[in-house]
C-alpha atoms as a PDB file:
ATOM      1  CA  UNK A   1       6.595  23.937 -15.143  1.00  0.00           C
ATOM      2  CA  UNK A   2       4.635  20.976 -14.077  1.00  0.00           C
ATOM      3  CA  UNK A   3       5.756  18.938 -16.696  1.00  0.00           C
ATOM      4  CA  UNK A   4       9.474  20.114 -16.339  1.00  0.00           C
ATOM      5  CA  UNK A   5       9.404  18.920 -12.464  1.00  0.00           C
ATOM      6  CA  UNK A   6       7.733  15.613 -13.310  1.00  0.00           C
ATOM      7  CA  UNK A   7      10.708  15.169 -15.538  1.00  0.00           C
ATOM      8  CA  UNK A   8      13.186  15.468 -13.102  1.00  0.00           C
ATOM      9  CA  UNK A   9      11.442  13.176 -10.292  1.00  0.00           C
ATOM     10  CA  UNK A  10      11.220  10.598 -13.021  1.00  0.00           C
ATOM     11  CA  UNK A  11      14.968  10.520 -13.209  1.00  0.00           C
ATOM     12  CA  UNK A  12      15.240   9.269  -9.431  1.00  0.00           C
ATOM     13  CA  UNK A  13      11.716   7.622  -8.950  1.00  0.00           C
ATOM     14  CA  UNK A  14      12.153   4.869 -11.772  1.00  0.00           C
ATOM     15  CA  UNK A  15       9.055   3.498 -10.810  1.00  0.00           C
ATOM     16  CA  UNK A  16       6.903   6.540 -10.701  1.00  0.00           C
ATOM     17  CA  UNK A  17       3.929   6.712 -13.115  1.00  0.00           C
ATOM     18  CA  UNK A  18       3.464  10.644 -14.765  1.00  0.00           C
ATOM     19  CA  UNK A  19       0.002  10.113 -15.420  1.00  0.00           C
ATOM     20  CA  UNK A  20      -1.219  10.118 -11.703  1.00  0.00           C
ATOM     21  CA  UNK A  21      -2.207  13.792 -10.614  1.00  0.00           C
ATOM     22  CA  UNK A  22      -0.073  14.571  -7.487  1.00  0.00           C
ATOM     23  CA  UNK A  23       0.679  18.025  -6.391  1.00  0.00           C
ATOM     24  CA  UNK A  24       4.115  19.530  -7.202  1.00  0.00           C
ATOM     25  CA  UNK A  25       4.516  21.194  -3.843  1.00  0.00           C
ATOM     26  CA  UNK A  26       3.546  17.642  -2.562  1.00  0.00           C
ATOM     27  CA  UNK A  27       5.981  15.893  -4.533  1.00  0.00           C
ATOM     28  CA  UNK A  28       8.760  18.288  -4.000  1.00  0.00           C
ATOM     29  CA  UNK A  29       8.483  17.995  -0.372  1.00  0.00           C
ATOM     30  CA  UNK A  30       8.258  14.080  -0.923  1.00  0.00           C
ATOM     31  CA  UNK A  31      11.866  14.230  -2.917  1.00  0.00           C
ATOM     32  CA  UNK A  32      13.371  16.252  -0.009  1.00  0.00           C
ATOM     33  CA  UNK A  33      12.797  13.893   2.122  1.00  0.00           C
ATOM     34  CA  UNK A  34      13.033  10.882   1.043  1.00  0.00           C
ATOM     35  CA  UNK A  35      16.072  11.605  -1.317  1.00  0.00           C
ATOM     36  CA  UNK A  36      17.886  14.268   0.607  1.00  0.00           C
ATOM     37  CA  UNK A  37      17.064  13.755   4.148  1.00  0.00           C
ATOM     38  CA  UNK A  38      16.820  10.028   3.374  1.00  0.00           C
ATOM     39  CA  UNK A  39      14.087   9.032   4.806  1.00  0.00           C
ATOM     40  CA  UNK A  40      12.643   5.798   3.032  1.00  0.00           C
ATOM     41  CA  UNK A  41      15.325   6.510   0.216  1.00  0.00           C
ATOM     42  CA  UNK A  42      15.791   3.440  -0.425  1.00  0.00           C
ATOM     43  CA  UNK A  43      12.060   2.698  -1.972  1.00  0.00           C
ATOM     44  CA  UNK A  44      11.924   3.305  -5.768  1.00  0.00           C
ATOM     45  CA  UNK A  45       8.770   5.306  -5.699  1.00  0.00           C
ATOM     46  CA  UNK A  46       7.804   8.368  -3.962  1.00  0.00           C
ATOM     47  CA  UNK A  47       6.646   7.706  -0.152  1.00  0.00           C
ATOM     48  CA  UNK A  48       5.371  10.683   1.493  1.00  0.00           C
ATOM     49  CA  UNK A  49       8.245  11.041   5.130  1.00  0.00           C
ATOM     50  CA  UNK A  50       5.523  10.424   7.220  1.00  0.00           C
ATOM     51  CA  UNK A  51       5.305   6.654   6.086  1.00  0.00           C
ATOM     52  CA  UNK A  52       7.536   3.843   6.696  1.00  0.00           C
ATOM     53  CA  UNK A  53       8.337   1.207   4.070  1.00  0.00           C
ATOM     54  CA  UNK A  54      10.504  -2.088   5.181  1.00  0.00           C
ATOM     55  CA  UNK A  55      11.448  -4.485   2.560  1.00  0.00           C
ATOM     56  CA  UNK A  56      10.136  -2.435  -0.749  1.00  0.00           C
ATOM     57  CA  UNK A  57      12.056  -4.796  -2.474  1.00  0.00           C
ATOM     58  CA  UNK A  58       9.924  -7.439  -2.177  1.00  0.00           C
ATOM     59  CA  UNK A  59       6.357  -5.234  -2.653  1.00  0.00           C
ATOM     60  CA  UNK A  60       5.101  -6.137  -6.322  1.00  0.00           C
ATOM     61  CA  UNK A  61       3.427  -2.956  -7.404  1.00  0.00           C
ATOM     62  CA  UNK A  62       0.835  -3.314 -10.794  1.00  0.00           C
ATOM     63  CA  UNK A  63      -0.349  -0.327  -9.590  1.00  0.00           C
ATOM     64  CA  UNK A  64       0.139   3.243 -11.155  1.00  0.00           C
ATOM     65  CA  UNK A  65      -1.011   4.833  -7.647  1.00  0.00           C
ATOM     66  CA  UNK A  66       2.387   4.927  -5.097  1.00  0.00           C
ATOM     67  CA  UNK A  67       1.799   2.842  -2.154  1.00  0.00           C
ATOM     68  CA  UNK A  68       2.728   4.671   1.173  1.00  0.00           C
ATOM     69  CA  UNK A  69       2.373   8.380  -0.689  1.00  0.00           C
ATOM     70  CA  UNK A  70      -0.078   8.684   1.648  1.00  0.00           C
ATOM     71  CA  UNK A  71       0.527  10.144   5.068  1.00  0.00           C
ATOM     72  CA  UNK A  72       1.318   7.792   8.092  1.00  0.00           C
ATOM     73  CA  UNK A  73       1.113   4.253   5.953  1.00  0.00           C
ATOM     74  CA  UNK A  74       3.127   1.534   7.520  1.00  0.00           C
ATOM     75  CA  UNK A  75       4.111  -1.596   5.192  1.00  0.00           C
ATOM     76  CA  UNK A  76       6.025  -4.493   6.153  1.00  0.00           C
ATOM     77  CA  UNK A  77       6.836  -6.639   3.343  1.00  0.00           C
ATOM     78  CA  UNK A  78       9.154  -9.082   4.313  1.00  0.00           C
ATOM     79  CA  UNK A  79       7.190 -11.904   3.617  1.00  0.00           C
ATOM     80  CA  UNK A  80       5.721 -10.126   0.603  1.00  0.00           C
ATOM     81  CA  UNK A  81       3.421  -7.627  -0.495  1.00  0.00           C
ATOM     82  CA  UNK A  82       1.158  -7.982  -4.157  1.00  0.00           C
ATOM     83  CA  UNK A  83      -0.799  -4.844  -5.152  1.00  0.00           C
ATOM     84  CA  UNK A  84      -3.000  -5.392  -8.489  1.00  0.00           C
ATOM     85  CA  UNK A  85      -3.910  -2.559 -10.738  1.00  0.00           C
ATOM     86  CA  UNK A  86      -5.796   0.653  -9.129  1.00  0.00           C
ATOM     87  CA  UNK A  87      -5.229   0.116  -5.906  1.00  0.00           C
ATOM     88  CA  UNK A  88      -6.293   2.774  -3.481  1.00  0.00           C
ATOM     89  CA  UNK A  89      -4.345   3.521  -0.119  1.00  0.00           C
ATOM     90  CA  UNK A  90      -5.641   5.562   1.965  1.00  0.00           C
ATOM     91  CA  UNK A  91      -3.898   7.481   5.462  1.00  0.00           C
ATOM     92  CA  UNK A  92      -2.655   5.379   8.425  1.00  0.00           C
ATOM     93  CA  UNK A  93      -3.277   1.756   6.413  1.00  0.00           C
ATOM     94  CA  UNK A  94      -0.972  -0.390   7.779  1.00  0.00           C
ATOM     95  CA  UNK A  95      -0.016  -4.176   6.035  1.00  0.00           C
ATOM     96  CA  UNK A  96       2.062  -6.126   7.721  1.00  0.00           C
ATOM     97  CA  UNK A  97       3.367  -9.647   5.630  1.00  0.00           C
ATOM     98  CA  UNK A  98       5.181 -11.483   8.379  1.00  0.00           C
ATOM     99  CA  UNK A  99       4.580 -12.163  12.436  1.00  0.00           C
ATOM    100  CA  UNK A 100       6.757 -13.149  15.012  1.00  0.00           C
ATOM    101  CA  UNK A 101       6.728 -16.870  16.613  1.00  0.00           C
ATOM    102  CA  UNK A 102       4.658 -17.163  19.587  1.00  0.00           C
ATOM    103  CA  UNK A 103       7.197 -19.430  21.306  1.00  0.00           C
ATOM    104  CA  UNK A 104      10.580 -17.173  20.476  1.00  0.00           C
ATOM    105  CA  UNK A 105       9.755 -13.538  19.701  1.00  0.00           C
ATOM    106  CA  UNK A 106      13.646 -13.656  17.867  1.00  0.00           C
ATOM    107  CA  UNK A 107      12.228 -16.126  15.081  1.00  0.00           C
ATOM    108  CA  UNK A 108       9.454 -14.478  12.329  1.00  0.00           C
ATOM    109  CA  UNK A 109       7.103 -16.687  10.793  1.00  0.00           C
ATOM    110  CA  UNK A 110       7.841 -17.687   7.102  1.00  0.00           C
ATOM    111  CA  UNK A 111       4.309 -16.537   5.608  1.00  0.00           C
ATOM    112  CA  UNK A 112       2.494 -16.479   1.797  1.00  0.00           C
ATOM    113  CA  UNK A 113       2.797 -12.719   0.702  1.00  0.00           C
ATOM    114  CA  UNK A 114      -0.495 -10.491   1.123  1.00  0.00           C
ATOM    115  CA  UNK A 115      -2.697 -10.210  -2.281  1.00  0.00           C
ATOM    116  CA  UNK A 116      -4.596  -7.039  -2.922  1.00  0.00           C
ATOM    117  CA  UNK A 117      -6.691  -7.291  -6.067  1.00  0.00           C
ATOM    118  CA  UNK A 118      -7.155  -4.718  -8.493  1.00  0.00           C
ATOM    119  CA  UNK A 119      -9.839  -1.729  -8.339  1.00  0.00           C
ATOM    120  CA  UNK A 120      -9.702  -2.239  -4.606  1.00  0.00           C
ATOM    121  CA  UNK A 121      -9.597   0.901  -2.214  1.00  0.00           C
ATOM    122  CA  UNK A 122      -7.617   0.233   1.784  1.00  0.00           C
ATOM    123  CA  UNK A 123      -9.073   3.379   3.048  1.00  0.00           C
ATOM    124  CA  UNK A 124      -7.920   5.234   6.419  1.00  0.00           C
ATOM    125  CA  UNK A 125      -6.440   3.626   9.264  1.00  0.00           C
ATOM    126  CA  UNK A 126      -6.940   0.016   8.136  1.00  0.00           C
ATOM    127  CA  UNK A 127      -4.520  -2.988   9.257  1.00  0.00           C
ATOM    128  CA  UNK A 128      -4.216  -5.965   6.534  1.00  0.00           C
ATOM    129  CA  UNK A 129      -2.508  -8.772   8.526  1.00  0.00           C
ATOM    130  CA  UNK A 130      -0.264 -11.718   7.195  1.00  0.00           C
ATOM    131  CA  UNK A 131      -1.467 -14.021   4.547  1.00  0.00           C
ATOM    132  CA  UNK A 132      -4.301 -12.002   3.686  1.00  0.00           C
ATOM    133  CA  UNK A 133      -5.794 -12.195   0.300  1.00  0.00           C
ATOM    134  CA  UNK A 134      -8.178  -9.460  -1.093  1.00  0.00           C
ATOM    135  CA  UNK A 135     -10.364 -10.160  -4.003  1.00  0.00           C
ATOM    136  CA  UNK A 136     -10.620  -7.559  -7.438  1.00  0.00           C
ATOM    137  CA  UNK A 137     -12.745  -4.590  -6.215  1.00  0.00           C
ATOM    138  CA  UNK A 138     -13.104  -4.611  -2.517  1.00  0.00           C
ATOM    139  CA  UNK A 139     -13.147  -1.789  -0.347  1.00  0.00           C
ATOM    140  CA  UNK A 140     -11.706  -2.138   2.937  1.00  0.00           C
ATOM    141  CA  UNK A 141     -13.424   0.146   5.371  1.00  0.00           C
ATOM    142  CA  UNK A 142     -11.926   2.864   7.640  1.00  0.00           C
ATOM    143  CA  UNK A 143     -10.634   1.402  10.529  1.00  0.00           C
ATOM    144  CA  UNK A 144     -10.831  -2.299   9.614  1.00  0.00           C
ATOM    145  CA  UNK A 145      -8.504  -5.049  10.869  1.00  0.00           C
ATOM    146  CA  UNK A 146      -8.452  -8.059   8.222  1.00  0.00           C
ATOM    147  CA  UNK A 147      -7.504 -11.220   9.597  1.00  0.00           C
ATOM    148  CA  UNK A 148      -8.737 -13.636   6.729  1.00  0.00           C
ATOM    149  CA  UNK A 149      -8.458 -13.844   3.177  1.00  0.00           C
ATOM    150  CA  UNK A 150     -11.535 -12.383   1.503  1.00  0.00           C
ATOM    151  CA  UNK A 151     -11.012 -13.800  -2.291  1.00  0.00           C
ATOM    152  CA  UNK A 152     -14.380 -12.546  -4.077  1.00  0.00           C
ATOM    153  CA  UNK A 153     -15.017 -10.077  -5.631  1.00  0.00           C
ATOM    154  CA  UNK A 154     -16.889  -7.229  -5.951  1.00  0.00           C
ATOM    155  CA  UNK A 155     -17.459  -6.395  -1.777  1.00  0.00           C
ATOM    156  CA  UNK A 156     -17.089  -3.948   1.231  1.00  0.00           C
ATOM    157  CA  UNK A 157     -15.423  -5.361   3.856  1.00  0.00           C
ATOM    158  CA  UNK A 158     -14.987  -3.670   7.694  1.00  0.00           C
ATOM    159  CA  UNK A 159     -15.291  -4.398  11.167  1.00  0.00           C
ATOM    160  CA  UNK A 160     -12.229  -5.562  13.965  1.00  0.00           C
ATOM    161  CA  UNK A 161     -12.151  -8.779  13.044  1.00  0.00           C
ATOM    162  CA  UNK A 162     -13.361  -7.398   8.972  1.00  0.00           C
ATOM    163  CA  UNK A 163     -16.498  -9.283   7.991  1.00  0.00           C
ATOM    164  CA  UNK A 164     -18.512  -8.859   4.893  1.00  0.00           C
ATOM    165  CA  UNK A 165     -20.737  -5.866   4.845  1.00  0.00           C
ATOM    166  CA  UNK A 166     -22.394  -5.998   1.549  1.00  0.00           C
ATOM    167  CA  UNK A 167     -22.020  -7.021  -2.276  1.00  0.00           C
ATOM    168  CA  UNK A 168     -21.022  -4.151  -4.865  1.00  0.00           C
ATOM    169  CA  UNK A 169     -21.765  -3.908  -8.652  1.00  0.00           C
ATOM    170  CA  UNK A 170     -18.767  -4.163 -10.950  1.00  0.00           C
ATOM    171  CA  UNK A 171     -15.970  -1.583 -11.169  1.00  0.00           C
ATOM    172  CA  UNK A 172     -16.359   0.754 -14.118  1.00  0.00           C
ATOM    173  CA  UNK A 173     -14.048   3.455 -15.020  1.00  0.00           C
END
């Protein structure tokens, strides 16, 4: 049955990797309302209703995990998102590629797409700001707000502004 249902999703989720474990009620509800109520519809990979997606057109996804299939995510690519290979998102993270101009609040600020490096985890509630680049294997902690680029690897980040909190050892899976 499984199998038969992943099928069928695969038919409108073109992007939609079979070998991630999500749970058919999950996904079913997902389809509903994305594809039938239309909420997100226009994103090519399933998006749990509660999230919001704008510009998914321009979000490069390496990764087999479905950014915003978590509950409450909020992404706003229109400068650009980049997500490397086995990336993590966690509830509530929100990444937002592009800002408004401080002198006209009509104009947005033309910006360098946010990088998220492979083996990285954005857990619950964090906010990745514009320009942002995060390094291979970094795990953003709960709540963080990331205002800089933090390009190495192998690191926790956290903290409002996000500051290094400690070295890791190498991903291995």
């Amino acid at each position: 049955m499984r199998l038969l249902v992943l099928k069928f999703l695969k038919l409108f989720y073109k992007q939609m990797d079979l070998s991630v474990y999500y749970p058919v009620k999950r996904l079913i509800a997902v389809f509903f309302m994305q594809k039938i109520v239309g909420i997100n519809r226009k994103v090519p990979w399933p998006v749990h209703y509660s999230s919001q997606i704008k510009a998914p057109e321009k979000i490069v996804k390496k990764t087999n995990k479905n950014p915003g299939i978590s509950l409450k995510c909020y992404f706003d690519a229109r400068n650009g998102i980049i997500f490397g290979e086995n990336v993590w998102i966690g509830p509530g993270v929100t990444i937002i590629s592009q800002n408004h101009s401080l002198n006209n609040y009509d104009k947005y600020i033309k910006a360098k797409p946010i990088k998220i490096g492979k083996d990285s985890i954005l857990s619950a509630n964090c906010i990745i700001l514009p320009e942002v680049e995060i390094g291979e294997h970094t795990v953003v902690a709960a709540g963080a707000v990331v205002t800089k680029s933090f390009t190495e690897k192998n690191q926790v980040i956290g903290g409002n502004p996000a500051k290094l909190i400690k070295k890791i050892e190498d991903y291995t899976a």
